[in-house]
C-alpha atoms as a PDB file:
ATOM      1  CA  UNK A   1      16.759 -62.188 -53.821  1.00  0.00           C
ATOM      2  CA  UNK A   2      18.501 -65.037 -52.576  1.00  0.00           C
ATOM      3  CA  UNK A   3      19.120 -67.404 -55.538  1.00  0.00           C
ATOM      4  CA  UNK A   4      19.617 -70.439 -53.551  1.00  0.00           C
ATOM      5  CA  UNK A   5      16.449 -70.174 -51.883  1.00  0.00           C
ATOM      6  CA  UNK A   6      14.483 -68.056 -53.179  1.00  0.00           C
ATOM      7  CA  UNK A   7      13.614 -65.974 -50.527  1.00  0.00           C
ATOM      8  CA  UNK A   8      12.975 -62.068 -51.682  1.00  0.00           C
ATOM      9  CA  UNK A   9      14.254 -59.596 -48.758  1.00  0.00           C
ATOM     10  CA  UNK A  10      12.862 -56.147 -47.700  1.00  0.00           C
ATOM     11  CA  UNK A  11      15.656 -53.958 -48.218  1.00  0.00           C
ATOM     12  CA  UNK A  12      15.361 -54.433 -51.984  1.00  0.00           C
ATOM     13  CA  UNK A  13      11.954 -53.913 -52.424  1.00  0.00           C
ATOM     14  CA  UNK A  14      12.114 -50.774 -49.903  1.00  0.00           C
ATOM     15  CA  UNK A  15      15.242 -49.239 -51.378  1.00  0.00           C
ATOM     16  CA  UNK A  16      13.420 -49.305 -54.941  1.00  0.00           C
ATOM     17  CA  UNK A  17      10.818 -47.690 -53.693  1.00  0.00           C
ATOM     18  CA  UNK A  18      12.685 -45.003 -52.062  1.00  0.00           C
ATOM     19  CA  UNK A  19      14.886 -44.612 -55.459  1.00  0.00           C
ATOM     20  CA  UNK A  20      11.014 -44.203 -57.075  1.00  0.00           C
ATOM     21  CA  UNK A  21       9.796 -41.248 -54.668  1.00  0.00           C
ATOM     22  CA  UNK A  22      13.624 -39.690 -55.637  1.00  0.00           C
ATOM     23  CA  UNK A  23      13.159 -40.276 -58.875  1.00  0.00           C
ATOM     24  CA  UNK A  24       9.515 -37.709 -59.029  1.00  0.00           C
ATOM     25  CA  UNK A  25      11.592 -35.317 -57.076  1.00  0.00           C
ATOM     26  CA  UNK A  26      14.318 -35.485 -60.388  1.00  0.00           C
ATOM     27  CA  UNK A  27      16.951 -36.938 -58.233  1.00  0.00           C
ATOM     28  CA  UNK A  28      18.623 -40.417 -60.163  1.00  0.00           C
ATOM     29  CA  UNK A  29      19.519 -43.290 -58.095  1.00  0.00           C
ATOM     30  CA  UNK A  30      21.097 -46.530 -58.461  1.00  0.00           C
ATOM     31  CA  UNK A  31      20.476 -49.975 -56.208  1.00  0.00           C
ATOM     32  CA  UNK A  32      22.424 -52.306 -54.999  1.00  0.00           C
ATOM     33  CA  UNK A  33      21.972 -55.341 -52.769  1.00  0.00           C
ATOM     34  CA  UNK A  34      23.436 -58.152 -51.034  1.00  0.00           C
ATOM     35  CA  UNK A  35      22.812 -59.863 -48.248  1.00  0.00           C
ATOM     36  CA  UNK A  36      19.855 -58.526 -46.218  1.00  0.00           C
ATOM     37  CA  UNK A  37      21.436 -54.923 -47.244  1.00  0.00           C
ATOM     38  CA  UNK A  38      20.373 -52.742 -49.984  1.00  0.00           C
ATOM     39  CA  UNK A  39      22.373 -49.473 -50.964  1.00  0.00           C
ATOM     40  CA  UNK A  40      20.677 -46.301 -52.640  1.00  0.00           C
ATOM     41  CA  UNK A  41      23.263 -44.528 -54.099  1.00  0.00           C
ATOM     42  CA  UNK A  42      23.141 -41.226 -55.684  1.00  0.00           C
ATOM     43  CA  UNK A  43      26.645 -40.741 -57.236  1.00  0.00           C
ATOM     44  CA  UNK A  44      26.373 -37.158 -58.738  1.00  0.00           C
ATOM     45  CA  UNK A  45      26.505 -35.773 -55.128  1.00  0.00           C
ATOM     46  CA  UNK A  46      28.765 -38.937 -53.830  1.00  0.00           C
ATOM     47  CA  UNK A  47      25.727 -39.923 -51.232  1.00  0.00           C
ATOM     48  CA  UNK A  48      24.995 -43.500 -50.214  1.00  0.00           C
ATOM     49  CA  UNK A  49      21.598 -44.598 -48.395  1.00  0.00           C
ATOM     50  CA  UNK A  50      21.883 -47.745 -46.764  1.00  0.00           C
ATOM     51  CA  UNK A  51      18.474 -49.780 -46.213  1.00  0.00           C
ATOM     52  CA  UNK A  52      19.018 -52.087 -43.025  1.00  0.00           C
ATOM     53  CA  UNK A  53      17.674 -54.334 -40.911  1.00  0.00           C
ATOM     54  CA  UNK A  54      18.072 -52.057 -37.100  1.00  0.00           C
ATOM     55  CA  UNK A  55      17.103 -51.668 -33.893  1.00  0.00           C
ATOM     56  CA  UNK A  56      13.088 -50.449 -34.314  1.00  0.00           C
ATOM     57  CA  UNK A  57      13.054 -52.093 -37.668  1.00  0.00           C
ATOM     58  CA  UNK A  58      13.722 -51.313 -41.480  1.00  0.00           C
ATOM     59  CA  UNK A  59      15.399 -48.075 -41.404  1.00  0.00           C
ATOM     60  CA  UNK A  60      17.108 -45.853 -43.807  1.00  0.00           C
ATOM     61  CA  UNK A  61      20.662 -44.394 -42.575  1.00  0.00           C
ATOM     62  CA  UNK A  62      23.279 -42.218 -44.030  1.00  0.00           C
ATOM     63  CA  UNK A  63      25.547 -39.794 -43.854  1.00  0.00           C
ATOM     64  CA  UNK A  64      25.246 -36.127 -43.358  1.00  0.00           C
ATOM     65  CA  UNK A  65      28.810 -34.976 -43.824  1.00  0.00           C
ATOM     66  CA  UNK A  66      30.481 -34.750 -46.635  1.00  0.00           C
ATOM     67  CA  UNK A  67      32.779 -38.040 -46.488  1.00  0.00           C
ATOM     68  CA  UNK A  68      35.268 -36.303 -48.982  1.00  0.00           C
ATOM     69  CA  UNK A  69      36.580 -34.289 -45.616  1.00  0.00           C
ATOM     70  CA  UNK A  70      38.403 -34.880 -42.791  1.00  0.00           C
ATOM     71  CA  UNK A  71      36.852 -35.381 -39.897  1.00  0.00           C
ATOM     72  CA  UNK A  72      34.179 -37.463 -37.804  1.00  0.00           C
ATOM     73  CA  UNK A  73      30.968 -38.365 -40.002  1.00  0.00           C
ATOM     74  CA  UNK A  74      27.605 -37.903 -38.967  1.00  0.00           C
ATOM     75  CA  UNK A  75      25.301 -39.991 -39.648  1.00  0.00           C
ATOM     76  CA  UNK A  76      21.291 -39.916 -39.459  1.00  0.00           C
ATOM     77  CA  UNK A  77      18.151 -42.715 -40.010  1.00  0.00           C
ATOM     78  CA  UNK A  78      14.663 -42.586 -41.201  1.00  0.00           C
ATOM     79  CA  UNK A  79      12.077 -45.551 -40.581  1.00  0.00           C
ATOM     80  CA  UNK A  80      11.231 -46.781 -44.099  1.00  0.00           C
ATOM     81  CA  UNK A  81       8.024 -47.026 -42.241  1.00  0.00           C
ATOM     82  CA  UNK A  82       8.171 -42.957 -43.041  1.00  0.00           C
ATOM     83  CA  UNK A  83       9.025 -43.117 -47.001  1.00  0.00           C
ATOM     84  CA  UNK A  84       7.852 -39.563 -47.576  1.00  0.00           C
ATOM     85  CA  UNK A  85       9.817 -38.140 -44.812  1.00  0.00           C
ATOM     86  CA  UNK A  86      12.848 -39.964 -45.784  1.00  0.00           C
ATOM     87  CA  UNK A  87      12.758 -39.277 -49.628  1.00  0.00           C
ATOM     88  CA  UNK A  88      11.865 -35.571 -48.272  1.00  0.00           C
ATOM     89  CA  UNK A  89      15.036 -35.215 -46.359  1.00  0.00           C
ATOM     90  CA  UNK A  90      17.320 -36.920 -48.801  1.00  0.00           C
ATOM     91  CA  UNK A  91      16.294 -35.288 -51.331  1.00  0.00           C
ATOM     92  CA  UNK A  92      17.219 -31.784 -49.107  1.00  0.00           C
ATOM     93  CA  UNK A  93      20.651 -33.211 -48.499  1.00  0.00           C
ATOM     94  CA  UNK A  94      21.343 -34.004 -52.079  1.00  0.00           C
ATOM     95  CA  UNK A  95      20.387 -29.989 -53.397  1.00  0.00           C
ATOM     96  CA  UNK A  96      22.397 -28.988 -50.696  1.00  0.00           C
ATOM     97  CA  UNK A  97      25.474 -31.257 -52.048  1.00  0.00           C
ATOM     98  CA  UNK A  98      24.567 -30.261 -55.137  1.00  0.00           C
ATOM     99  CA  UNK A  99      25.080 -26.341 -54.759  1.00  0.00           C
ATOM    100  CA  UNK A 100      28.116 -26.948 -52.821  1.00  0.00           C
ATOM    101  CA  UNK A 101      29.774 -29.203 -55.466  1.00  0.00           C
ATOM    102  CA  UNK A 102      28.485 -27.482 -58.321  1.00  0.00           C
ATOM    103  CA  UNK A 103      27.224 -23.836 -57.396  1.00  0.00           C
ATOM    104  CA  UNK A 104      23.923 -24.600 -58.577  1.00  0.00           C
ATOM    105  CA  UNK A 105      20.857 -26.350 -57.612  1.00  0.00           C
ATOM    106  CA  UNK A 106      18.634 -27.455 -60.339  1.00  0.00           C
ATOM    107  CA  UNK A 107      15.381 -29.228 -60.831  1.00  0.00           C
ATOM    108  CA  UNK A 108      15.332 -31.832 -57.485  1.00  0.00           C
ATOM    109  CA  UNK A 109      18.753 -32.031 -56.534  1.00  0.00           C
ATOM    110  CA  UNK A 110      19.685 -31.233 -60.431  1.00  0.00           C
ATOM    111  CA  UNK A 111      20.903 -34.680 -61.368  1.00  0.00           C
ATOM    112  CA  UNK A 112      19.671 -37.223 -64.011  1.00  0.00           C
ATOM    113  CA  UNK A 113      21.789 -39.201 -65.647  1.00  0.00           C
ATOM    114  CA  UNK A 114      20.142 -42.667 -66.225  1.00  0.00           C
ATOM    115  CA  UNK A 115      18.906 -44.855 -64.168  1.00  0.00           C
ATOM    116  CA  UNK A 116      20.756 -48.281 -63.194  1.00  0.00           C
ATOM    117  CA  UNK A 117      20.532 -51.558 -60.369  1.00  0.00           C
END
């Protein structure tokens, strides 16, 4: 929300909600926002979910490389318009991280360690 005038933006309310269909699937998420811009981050497997404001509308993008590597970055959106499909897919990404960083995949992407804006 924007203190000075107390307008509430989308990307807030719509990043929260994607942290909450995450959080059924066991994966832990933080928020952050500023700006018209809200960021989903989910730390354990170093992924960050931007909510923003594009062409068709709200839309959630990020990246599908690992950004620890050299190389170009991929990156892929989701209409927030599409929750389910988004929270499906993300959540897909993140076990896949998850077994590549730690060799495992556990319950969602095998994460949970407190939740946090």
């Amino acid at each position: 929300m924007r203190a000075a005038t107390g307008v509430s933006c989308p990307a807030g309310r719509l990043a929260r909600e994607l942290r909450e269909h995450l959080g059924r699937r066991g994966i832990d998420a933080q928020i952050s926002e500023c700006e018209g811009i809200a960021l989903v981050g989910i730390w354990s497997v170093g992924l960050a979910v931007w909510c923003e404001w594009g062409p068709t509308g709200w839309r959630f993008r990020w990246c599908l490389n690992d950004t620890t590597q050299r190389g170009q970055w991929r990156y892929t959106s989701c209409p927030c318009s599409a929750m389910e499909t988004a929270a499906q897919r993300i959540a897909r990404l993140c076990q896949e991280r998850h077994r590549s960083m730690y060799g495992v995949a556990g319950s969602g992407a095998g994460h949970r360690s407190g939740s946090g804006e």
